[in-house]
Structures are given as structure tokens and as C-alpha cells.
C-alpha atoms as a PDB file:
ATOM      1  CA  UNK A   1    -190.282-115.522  92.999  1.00  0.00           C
ATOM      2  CA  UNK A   2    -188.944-119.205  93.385  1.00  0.00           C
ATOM      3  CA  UNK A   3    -191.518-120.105  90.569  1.00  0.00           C
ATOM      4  CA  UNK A   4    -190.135-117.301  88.504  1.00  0.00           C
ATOM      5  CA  UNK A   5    -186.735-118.326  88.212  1.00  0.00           C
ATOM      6  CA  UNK A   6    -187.371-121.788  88.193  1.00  0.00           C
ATOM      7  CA  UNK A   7    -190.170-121.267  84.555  1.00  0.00           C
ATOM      8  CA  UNK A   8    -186.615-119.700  83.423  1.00  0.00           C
ATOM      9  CA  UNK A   9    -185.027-121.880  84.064  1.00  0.00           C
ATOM     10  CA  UNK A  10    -186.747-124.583  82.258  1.00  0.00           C
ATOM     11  CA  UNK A  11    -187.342-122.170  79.335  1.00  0.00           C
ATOM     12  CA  UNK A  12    -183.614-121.982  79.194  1.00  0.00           C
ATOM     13  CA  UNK A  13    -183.330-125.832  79.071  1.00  0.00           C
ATOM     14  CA  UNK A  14    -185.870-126.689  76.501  1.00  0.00           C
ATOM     15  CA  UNK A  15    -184.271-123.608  74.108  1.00  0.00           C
ATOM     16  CA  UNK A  16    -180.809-125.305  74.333  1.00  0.00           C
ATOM     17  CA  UNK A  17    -181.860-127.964  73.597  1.00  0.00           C
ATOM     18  CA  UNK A  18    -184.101-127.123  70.669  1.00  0.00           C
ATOM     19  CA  UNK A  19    -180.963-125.632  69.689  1.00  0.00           C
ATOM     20  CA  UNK A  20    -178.707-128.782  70.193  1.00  0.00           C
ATOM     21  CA  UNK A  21    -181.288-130.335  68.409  1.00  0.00           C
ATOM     22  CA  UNK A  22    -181.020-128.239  65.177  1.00  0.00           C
ATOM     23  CA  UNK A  23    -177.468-128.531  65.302  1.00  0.00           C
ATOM     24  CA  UNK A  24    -177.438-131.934  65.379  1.00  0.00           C
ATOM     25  CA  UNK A  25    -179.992-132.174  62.651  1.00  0.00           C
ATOM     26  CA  UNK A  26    -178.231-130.033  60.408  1.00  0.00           C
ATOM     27  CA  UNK A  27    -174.637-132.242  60.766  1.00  0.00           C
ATOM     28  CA  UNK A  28    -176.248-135.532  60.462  1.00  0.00           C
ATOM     29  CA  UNK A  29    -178.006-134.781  57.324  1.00  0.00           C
ATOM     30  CA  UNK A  30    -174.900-133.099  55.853  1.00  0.00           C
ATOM     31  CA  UNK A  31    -173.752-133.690  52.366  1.00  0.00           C
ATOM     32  CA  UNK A  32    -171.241-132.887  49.482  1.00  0.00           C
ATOM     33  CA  UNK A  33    -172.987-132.682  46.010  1.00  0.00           C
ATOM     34  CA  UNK A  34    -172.463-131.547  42.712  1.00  0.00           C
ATOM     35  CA  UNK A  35    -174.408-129.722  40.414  1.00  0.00           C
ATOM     36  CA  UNK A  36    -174.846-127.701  37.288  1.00  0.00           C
ATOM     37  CA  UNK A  37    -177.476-124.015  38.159  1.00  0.00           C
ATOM     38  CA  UNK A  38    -179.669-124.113  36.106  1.00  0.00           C
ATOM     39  CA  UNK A  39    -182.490-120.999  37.427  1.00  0.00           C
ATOM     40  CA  UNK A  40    -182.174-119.310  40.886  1.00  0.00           C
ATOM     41  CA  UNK A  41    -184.933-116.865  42.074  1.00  0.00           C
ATOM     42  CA  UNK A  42    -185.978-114.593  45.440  1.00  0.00           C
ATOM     43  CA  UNK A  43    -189.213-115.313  47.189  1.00  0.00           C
ATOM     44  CA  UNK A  44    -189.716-112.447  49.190  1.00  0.00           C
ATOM     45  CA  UNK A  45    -190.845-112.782  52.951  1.00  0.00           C
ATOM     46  CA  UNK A  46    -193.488-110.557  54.392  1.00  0.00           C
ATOM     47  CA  UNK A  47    -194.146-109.133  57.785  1.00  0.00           C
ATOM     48  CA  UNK A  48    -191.137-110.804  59.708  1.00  0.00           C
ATOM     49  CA  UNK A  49    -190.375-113.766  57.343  1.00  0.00           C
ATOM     50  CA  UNK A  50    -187.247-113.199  56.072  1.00  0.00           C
ATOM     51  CA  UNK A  51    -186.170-113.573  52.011  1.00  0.00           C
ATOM     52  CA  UNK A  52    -185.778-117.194  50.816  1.00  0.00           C
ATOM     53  CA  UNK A  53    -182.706-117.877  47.856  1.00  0.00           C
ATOM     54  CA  UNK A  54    -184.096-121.018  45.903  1.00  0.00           C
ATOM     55  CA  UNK A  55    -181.447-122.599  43.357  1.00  0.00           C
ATOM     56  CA  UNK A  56    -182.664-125.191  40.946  1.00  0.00           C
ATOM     57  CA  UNK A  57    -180.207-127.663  39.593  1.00  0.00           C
ATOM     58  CA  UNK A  58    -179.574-130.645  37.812  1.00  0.00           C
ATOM     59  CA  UNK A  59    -177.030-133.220  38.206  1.00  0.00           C
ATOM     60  CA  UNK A  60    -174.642-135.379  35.877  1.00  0.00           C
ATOM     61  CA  UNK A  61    -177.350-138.108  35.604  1.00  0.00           C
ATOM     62  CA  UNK A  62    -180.110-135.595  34.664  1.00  0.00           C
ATOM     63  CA  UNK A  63    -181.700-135.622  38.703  1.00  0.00           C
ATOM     64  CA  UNK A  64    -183.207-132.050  39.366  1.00  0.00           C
ATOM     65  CA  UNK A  65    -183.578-130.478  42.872  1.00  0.00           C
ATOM     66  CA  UNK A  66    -183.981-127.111  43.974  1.00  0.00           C
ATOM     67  CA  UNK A  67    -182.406-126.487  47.132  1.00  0.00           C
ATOM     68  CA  UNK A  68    -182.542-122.887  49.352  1.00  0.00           C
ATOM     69  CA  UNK A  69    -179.610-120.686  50.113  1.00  0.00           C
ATOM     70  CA  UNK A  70    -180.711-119.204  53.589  1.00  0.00           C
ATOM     71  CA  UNK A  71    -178.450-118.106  56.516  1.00  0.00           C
ATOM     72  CA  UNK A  72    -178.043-120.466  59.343  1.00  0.00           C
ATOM     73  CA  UNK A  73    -177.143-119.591  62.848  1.00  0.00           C
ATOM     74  CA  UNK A  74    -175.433-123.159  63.777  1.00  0.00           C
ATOM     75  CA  UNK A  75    -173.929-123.326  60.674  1.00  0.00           C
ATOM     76  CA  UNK A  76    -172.443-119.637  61.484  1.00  0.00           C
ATOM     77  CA  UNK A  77    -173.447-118.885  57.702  1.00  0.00           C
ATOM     78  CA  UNK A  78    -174.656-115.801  57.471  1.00  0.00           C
ATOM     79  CA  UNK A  79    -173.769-114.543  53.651  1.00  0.00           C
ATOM     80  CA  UNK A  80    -176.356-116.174  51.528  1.00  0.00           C
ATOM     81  CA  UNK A  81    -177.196-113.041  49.613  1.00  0.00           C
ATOM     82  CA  UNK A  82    -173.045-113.069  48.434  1.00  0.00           C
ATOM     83  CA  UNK A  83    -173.689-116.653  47.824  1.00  0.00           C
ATOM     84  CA  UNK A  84    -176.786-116.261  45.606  1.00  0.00           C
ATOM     85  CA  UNK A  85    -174.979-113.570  43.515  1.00  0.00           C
ATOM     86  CA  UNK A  86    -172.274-115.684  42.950  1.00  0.00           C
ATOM     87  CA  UNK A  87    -174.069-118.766  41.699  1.00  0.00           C
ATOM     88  CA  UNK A  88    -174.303-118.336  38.036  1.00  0.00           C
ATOM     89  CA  UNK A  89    -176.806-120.288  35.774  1.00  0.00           C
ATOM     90  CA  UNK A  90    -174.863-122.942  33.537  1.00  0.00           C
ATOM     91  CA  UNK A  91    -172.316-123.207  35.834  1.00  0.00           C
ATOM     92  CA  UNK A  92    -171.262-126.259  37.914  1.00  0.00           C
ATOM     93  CA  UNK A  93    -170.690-126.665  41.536  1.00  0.00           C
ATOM     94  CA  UNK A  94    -169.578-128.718  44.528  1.00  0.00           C
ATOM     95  CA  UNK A  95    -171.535-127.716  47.631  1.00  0.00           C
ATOM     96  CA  UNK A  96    -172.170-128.571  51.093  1.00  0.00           C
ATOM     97  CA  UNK A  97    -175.142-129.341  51.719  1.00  0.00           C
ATOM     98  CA  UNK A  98    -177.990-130.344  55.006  1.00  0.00           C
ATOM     99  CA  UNK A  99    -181.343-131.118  55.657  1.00  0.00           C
ATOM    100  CA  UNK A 100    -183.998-132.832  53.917  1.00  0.00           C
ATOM    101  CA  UNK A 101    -186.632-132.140  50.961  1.00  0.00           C
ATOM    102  CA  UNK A 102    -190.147-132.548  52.434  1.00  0.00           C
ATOM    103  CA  UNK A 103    -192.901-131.571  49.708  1.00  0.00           C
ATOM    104  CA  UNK A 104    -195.518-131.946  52.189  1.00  0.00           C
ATOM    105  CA  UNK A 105    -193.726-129.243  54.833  1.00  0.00           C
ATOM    106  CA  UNK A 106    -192.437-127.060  51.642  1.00  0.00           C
ATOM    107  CA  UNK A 107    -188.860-128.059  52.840  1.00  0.00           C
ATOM    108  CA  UNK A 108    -185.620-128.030  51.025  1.00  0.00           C
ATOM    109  CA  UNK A 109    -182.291-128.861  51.708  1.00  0.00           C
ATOM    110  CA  UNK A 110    -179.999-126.030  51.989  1.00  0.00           C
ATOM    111  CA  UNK A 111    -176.558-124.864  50.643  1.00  0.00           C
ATOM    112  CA  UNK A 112    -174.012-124.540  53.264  1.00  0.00           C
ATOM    113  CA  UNK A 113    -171.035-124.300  50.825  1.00  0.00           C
ATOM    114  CA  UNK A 114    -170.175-124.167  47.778  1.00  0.00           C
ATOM    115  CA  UNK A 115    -167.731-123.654  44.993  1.00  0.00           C
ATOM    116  CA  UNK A 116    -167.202-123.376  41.511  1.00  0.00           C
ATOM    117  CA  UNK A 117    -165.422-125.928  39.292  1.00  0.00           C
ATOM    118  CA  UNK A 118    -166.256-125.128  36.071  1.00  0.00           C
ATOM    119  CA  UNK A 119    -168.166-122.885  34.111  1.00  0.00           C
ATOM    120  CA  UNK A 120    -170.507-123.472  31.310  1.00  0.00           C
ATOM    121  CA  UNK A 121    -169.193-125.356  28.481  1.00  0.00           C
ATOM    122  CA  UNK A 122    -167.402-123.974  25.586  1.00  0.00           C
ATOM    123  CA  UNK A 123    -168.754-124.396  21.969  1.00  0.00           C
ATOM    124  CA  UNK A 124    -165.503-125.649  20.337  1.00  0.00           C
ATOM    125  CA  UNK A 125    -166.830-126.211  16.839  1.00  0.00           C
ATOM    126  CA  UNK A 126    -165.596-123.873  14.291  1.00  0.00           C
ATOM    127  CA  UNK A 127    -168.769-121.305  13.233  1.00  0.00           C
ATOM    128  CA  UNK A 128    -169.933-121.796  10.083  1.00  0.00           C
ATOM    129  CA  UNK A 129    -170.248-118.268   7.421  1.00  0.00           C
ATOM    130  CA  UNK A 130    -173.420-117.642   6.618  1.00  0.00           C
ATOM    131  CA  UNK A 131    -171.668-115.682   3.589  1.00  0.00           C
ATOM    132  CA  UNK A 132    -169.048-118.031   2.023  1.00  0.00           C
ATOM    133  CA  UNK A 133    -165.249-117.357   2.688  1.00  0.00           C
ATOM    134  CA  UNK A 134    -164.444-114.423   3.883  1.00  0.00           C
ATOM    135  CA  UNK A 135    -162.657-112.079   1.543  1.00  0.00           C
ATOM    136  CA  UNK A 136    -158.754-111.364   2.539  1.00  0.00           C
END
């Protein structure tokens, strides 16, 4: 019995700490960015893998990265299906963003935050007839 509660004991170490670990992970590699959306899709789990959000961007300087939009326990975010419908392709965003993007390990950072601050740009230019002047 002394066996027993001690192997729970130590499971119940090593998951905290797994745990600290993530969490600790996840704020050191945290990050503010902006972008502009430029395609978003749904790659559907199966079996007891869970939906993943990508969202591919591009940046001011032309840089593209797609980054994930999944729910994070540590993070207490657990709306990332409000937050995919939200994000809008042309628009721009500020986010909050953590981990890292590993091609080998299929890993991408993911969106923690984010907000809107602008939409996408307005043609200003006055629109040309295709008939002449219109007739008043």
C-alpha cells in the first residue's frame, strides 16, 4: 500500500511539473506581433485529436507565417473557435503570441490574443465609366 501512494505521489510531481514546465514555456516565448490575414483554414482532428485553427499571414515587410489558433489550458484560453471566426482575411492585427515554429515537429506558434486595428484598405481612386459621363 506504502508503494501505492508513494508511485502517486511521484506521478503527481512529475505532472506538475510537466505542467510548470509548459507554463513557463509558453511565457518565455511570448510575443506581440502584427499582421495582415491573409487565408485561415480547419484541419480536422480524428479519433481524440482535437480541431487545429491555422492562420496564414504576412507582415509589413512582406515575412509570411502561419501560426495556429488552439485553446490553451495555462493560458486559460479556451475560445479559439470565436477567435477564428473573427479573424477576417485582409484584415490587420496585433496579437499575442507564444511558442516556436519547428518544421521538423510540424509546430507553430500560437495566437493567444489578438485584435483588430484596421481593416482592409480602401480603394480611394475615383472609378472610371466604362460608358462616358453619365447622363443627368
Amino acid at each position: 500500500m506504502r508503494a501505492k501512494g508513494f508511485a502517486l505521489a511521484a506521478f503527481a510531481v512529475v505532472a506538475l511539473a510537466a505542467g510548470g514546465g509548459q507554463k513557463i514555456f509558453q511565457e518565455a516565448t511570448e510575443e506581440n506581433v502584427t499582421f495582415t490575414v491573409t487565408d485561415k483554414d480547419v484541419k480536422r482532428g480524428s479519433g481524440d485529436s482535437p480541431d487545429v485553427y491555422r492562420v496564414y499571414t504576412e507582415d509589413a515587410a512582406g515575412n509570411v507565417e502561419v501560426f495556429v489558433n488552439k485553446d490553451q489550458f495555462w493560458q486559460w484560453k479556451f475560445d479559439s473557435a470565436d477567435v477564428q471566426a473573427q479573424l477576417k482575411e485582409g484584415h490587420t492585427y496585433e496579437a499575442e503570441v507564444n511558442g516556436i515554429r519547428w518544421g521538423f515537429g510540424s509546430w507553430f506558434r500560437n495566437i493567444v490574443e489578438v485584435d483588430e486595428i484596421s481593416g482592409p484598405e480602401q480603394d480611394t481612386r475615383t472609378p472610371v465609366r466604362q460608358n462616358g459621363p453619365a447622363n443627368n
